[in-house]
C-alpha atoms as a PDB file:
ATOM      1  CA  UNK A   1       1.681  -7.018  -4.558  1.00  0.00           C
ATOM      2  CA  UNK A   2       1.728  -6.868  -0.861  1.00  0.00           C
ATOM      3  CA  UNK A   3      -1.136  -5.235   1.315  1.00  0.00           C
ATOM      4  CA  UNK A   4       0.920  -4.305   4.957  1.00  0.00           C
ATOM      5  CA  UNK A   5      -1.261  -2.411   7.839  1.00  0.00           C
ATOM      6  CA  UNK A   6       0.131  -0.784  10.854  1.00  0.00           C
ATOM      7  CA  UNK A   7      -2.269  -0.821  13.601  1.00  0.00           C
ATOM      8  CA  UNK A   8       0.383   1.120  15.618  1.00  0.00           C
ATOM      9  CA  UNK A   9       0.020   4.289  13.077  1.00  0.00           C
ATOM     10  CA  UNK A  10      -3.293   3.033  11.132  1.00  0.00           C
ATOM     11  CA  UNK A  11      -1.438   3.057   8.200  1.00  0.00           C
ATOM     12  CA  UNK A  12      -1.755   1.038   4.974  1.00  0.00           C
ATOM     13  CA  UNK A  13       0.940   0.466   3.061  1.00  0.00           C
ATOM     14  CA  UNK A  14       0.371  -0.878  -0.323  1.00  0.00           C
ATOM     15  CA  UNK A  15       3.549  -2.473  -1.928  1.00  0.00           C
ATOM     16  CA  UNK A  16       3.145  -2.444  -5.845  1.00  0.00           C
ATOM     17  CA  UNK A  17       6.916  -3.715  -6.594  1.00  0.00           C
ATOM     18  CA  UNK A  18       8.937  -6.010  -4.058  1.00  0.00           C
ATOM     19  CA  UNK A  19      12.542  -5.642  -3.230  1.00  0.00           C
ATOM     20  CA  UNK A  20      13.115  -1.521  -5.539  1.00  0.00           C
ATOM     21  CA  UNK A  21      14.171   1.137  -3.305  1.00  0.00           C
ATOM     22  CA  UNK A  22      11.860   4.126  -3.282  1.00  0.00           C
ATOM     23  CA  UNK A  23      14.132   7.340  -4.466  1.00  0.00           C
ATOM     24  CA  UNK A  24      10.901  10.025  -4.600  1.00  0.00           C
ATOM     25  CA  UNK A  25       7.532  10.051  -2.395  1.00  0.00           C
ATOM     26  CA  UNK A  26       4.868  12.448  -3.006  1.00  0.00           C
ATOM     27  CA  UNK A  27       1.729  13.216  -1.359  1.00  0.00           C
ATOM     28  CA  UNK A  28      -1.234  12.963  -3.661  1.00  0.00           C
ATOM     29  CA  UNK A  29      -3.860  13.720  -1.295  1.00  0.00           C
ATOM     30  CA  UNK A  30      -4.515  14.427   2.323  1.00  0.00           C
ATOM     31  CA  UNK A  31      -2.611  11.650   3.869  1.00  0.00           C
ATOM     32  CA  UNK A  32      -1.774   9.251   0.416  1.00  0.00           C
ATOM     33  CA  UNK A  33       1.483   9.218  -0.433  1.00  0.00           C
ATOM     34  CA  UNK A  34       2.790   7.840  -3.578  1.00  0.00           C
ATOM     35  CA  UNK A  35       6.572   6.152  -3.220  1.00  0.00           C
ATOM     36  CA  UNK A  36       8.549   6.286  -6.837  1.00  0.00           C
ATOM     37  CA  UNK A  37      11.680   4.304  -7.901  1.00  0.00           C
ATOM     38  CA  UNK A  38      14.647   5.753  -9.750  1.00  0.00           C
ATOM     39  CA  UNK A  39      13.021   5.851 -13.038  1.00  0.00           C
ATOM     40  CA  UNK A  40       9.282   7.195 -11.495  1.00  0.00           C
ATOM     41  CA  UNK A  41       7.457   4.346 -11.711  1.00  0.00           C
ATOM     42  CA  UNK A  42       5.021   4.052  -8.937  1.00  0.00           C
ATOM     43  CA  UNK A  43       6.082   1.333  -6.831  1.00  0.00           C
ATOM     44  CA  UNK A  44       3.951   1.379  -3.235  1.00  0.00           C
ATOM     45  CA  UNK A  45       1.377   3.593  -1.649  1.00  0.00           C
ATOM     46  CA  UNK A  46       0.974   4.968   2.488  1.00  0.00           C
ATOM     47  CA  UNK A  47      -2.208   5.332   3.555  1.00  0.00           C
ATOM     48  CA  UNK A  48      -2.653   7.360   6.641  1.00  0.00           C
ATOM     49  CA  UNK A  49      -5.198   6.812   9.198  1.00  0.00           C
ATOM     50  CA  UNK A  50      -6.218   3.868   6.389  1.00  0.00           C
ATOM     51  CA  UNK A  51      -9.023   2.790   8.731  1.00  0.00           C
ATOM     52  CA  UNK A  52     -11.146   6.197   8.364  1.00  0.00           C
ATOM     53  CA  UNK A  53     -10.794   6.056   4.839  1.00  0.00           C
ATOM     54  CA  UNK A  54     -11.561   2.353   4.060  1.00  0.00           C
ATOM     55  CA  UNK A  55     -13.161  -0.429   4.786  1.00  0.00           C
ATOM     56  CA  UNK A  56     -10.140  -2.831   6.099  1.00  0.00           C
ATOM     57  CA  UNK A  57     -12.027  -5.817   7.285  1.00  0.00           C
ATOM     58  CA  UNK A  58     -12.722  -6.591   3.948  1.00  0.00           C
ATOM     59  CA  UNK A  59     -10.609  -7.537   0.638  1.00  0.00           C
ATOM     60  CA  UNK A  60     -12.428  -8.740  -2.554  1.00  0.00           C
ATOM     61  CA  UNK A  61     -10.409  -9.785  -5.414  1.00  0.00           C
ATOM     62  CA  UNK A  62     -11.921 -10.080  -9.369  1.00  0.00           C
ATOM     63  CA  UNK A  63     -10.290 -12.951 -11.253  1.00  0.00           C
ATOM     64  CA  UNK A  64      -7.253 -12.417 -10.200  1.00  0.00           C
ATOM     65  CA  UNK A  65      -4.775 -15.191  -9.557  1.00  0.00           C
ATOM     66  CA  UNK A  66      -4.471 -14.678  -6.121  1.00  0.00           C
ATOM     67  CA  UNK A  67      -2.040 -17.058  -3.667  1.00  0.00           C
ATOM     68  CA  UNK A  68      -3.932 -15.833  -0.111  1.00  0.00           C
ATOM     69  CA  UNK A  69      -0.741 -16.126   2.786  1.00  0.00           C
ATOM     70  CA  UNK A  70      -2.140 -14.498   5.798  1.00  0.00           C
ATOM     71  CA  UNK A  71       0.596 -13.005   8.283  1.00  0.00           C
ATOM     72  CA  UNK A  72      -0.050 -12.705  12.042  1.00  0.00           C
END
């Protein structure tokens, strides 16, 4: 799972499944958009104007086995 923000567009994009092709997005709610693959599985999120929504100086993971990579 990949977390990638946009400061650009304040968008959050939350990418479930690497390297499938989204075929279907829908919007769930104001400004959250789902992206599905061929065989609608969710495989990523959007999160518009992510910052006014939540709290992005701050991720907390719960025994999860997490590799941490940040990307500048």
């Amino acid at each position: 799972m990949k977390l990638n923000y946009y400061p650009d567009t304040d968008s959050l994009y939350i990418e479930l499944v690497e390297k499938k092709t989204s075929v279907d997005s829908r919007e769930i709610s104001e400004g959250i958009v789902i992206d599905l693959d061929s065989e609608g599985n969710i495989i990523g999120f959007d999160i518009d104007n992510a910052s006014k929504k939540i709290n992005l100086s701050e991720l907390i993971t719960n025994k999860l086995p997490v590799i941490t990579q940040t990307i500048k």
